[in-house]
PDB file of N, CA and C in Angstrom:
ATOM      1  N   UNK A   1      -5.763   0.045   3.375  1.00  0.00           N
ATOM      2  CA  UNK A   1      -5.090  -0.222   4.626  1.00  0.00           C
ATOM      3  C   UNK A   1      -5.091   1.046   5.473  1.00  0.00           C
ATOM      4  N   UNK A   2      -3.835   1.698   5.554  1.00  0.00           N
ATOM      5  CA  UNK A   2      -3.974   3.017   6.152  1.00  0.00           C
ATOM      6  C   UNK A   2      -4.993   3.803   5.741  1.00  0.00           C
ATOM      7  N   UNK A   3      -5.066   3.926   4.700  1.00  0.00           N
ATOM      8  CA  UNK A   3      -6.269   5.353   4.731  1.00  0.00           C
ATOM      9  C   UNK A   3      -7.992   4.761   4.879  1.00  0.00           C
ATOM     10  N   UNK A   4      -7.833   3.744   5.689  1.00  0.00           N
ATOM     11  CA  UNK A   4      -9.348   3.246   6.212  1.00  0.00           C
ATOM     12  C   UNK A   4      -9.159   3.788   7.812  1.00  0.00           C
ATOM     13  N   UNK A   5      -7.934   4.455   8.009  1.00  0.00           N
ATOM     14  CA  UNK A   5      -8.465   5.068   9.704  1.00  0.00           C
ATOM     15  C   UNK A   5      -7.774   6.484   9.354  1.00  0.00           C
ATOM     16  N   UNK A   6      -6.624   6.658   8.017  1.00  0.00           N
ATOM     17  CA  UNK A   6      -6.169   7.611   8.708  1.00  0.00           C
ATOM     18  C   UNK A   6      -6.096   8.698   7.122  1.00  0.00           C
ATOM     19  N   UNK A   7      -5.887   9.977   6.942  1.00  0.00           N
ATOM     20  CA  UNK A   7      -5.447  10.416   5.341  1.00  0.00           C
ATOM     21  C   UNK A   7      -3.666  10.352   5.366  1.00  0.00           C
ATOM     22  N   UNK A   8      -3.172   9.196   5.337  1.00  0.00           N
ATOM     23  CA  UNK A   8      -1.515   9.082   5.647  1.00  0.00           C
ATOM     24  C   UNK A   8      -1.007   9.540   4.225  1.00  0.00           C
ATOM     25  N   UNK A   9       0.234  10.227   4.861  1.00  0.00           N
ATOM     26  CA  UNK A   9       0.847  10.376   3.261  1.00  0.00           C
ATOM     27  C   UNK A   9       1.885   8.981   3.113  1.00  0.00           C
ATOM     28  N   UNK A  10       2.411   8.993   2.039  1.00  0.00           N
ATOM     29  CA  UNK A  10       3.474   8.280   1.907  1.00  0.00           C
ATOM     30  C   UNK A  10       4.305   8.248   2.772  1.00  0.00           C
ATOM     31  N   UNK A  11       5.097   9.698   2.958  1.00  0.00           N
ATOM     32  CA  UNK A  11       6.280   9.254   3.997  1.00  0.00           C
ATOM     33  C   UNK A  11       5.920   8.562   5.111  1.00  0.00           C
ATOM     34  N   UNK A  12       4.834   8.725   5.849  1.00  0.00           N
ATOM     35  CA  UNK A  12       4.179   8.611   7.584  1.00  0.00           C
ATOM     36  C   UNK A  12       3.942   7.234   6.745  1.00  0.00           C
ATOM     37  N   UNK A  13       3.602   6.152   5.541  1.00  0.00           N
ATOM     38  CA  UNK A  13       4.012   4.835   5.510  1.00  0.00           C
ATOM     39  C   UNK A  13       4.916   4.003   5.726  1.00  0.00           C
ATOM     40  N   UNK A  14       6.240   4.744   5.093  1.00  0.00           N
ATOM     41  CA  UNK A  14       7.100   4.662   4.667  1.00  0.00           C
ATOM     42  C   UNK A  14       7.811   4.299   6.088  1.00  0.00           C
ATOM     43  N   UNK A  15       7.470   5.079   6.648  1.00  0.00           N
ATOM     44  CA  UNK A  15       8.180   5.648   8.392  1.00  0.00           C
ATOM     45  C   UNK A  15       7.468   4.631   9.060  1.00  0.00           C
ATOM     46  N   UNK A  16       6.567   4.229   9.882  1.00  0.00           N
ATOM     47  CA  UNK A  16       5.571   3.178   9.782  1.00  0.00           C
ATOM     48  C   UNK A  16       6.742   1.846   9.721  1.00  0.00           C
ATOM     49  N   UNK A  17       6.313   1.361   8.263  1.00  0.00           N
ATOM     50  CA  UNK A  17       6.956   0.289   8.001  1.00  0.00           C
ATOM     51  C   UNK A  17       8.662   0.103   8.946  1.00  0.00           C
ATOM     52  N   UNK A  18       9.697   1.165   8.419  1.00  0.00           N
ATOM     53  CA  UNK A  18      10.848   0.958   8.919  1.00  0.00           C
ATOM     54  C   UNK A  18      10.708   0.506   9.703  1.00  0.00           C
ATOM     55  N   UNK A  19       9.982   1.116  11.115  1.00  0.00           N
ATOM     56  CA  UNK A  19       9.538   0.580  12.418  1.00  0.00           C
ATOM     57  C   UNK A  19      10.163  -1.125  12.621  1.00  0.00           C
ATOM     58  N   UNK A  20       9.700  -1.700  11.813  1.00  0.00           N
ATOM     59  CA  UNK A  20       9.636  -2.829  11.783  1.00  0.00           C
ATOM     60  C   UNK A  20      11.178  -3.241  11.477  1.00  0.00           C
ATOM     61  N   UNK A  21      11.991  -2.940  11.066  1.00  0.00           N
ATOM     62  CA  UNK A  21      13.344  -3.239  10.847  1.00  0.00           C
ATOM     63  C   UNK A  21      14.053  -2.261  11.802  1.00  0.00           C
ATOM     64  N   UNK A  22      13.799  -0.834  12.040  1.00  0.00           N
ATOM     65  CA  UNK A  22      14.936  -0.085  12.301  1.00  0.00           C
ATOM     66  C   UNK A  22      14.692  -0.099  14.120  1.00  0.00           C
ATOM     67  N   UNK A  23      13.350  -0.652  14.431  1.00  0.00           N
ATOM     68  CA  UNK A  23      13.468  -1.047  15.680  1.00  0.00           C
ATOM     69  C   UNK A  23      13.451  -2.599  15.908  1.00  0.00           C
ATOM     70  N   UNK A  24      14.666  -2.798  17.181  1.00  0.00           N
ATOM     71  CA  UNK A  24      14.961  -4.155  17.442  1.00  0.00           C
ATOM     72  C   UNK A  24      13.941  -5.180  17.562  1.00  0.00           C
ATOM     73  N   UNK A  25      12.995  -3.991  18.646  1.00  0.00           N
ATOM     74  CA  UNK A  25      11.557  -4.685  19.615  1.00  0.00           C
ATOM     75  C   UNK A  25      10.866  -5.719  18.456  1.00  0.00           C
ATOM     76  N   UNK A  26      10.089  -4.113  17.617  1.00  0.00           N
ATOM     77  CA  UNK A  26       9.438  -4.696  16.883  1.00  0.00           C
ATOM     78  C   UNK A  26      10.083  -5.860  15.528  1.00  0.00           C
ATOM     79  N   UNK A  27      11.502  -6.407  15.374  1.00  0.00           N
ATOM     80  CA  UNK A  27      12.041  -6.704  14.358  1.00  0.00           C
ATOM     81  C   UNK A  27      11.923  -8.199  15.072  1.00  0.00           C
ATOM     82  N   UNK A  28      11.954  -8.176  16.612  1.00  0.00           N
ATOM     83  CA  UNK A  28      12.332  -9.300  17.673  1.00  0.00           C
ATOM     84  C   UNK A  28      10.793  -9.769  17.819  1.00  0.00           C
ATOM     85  N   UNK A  29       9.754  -8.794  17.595  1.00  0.00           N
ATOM     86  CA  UNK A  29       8.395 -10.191  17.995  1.00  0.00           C
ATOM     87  C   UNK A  29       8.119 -10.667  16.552  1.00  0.00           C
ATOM     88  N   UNK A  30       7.754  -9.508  15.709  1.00  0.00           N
ATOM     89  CA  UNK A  30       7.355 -10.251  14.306  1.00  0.00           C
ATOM     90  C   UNK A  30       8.478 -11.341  14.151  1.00  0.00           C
ATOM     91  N   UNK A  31       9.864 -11.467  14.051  1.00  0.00           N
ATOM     92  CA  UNK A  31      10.487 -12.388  13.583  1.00  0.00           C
ATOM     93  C   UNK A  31      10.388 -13.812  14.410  1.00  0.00           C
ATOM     94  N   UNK A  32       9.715 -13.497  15.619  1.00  0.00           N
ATOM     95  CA  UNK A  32       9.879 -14.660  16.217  1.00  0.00           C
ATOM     96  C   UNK A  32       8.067 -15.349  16.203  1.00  0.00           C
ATOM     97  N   UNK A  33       7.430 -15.118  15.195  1.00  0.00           N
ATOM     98  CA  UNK A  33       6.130 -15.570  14.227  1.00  0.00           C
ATOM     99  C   UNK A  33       6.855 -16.286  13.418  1.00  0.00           C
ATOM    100  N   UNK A  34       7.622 -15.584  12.316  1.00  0.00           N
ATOM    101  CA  UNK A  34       8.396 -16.274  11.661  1.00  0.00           C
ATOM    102  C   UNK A  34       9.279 -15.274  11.067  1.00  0.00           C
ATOM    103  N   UNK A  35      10.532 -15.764  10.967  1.00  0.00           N
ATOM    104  CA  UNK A  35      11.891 -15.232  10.525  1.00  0.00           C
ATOM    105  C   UNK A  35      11.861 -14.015   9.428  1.00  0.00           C
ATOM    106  N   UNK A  36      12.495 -13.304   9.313  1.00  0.00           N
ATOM    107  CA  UNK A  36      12.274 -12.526   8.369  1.00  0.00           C
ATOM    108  C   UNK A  36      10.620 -11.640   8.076  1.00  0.00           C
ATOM    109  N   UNK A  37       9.924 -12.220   9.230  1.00  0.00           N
ATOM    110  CA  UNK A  37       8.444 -11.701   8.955  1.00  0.00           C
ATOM    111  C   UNK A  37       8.699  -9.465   8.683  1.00  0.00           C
ATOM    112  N   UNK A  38       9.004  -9.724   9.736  1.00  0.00           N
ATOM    113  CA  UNK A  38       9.731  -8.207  10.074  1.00  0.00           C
ATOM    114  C   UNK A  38      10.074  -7.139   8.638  1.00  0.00           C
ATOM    115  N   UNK A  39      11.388  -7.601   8.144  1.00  0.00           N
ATOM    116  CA  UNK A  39      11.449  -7.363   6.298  1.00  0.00           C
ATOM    117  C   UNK A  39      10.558  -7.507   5.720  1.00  0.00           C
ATOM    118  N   UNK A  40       9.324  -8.333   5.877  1.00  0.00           N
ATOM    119  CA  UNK A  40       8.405  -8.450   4.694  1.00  0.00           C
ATOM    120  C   UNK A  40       7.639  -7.206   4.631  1.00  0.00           C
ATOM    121  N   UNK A  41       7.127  -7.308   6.036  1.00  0.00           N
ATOM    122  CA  UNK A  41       5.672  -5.866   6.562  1.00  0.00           C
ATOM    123  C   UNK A  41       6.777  -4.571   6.336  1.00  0.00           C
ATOM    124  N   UNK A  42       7.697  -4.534   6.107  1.00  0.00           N
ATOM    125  CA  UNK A  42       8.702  -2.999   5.954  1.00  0.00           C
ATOM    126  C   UNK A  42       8.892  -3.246   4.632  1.00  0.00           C
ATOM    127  N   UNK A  43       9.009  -3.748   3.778  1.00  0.00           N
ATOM    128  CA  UNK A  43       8.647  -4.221   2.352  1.00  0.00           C
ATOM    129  C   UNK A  43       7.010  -3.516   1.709  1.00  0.00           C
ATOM    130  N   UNK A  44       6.197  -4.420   2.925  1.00  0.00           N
ATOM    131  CA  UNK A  44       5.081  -4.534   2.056  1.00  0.00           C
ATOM    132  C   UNK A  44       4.597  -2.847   2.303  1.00  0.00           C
ATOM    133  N   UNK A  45       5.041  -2.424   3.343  1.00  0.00           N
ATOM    134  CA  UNK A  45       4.217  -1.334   3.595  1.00  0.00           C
ATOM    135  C   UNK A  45       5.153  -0.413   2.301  1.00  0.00           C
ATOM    136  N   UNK A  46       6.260  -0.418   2.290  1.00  0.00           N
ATOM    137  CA  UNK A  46       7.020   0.734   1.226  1.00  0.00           C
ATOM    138  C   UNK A  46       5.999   0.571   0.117  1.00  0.00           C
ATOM    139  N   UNK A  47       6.116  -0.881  -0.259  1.00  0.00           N
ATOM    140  CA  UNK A  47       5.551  -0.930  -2.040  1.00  0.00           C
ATOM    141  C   UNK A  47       3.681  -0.311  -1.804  1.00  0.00           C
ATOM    142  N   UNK A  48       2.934  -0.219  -0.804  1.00  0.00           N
ATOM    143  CA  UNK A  48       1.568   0.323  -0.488  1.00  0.00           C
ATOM    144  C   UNK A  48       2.000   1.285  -1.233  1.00  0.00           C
ATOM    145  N   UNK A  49       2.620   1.962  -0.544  1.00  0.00           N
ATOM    146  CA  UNK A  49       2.783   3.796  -0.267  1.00  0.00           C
ATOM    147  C   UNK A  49       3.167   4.137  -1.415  1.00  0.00           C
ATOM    148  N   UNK A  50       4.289   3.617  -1.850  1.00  0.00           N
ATOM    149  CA  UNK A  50       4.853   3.712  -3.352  1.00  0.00           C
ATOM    150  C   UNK A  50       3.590   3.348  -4.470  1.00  0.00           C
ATOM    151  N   UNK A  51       2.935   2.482  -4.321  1.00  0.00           N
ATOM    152  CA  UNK A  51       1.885   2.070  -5.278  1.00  0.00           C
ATOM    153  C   UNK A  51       0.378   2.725  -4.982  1.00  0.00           C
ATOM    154  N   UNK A  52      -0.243   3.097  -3.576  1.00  0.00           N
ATOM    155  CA  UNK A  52      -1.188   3.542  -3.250  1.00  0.00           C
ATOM    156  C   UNK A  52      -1.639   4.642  -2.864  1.00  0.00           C
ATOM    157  N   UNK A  53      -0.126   5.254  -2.744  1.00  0.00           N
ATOM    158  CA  UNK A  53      -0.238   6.649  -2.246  1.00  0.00           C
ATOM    159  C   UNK A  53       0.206   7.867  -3.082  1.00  0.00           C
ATOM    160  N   UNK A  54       1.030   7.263  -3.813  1.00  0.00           N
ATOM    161  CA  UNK A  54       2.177   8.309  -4.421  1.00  0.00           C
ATOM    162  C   UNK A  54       1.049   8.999  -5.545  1.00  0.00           C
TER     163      UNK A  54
END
């Protein structure tokens, strides 16, 4: 995922993902795809980083 454009560390994933929860914007379009979409991609990106990066 990330490291096909970029050499990201974990945290700059980690940070990334929140995006998706700790901002409204982005918590307000993904969820309105579908509910909770928002938590998932701030989920999925932690467990990457945690599993792909660390």
């Amino acid at each position: 995922m990330a490291t096909a454009f970029l050499d990201a560390e974990p945290r700059v994933v980690h940070g990334l993902g929140r995006l998706y929860t700790d901002d409204e914007r982005f918590t307000a379009f993904y969820d309105r795809i579908e509910p909770g979409l928002a938590a998932y991609l701030a989920e999925a990106m932690a467990a990457y980083a945690e599993q792909r990066l660390d």
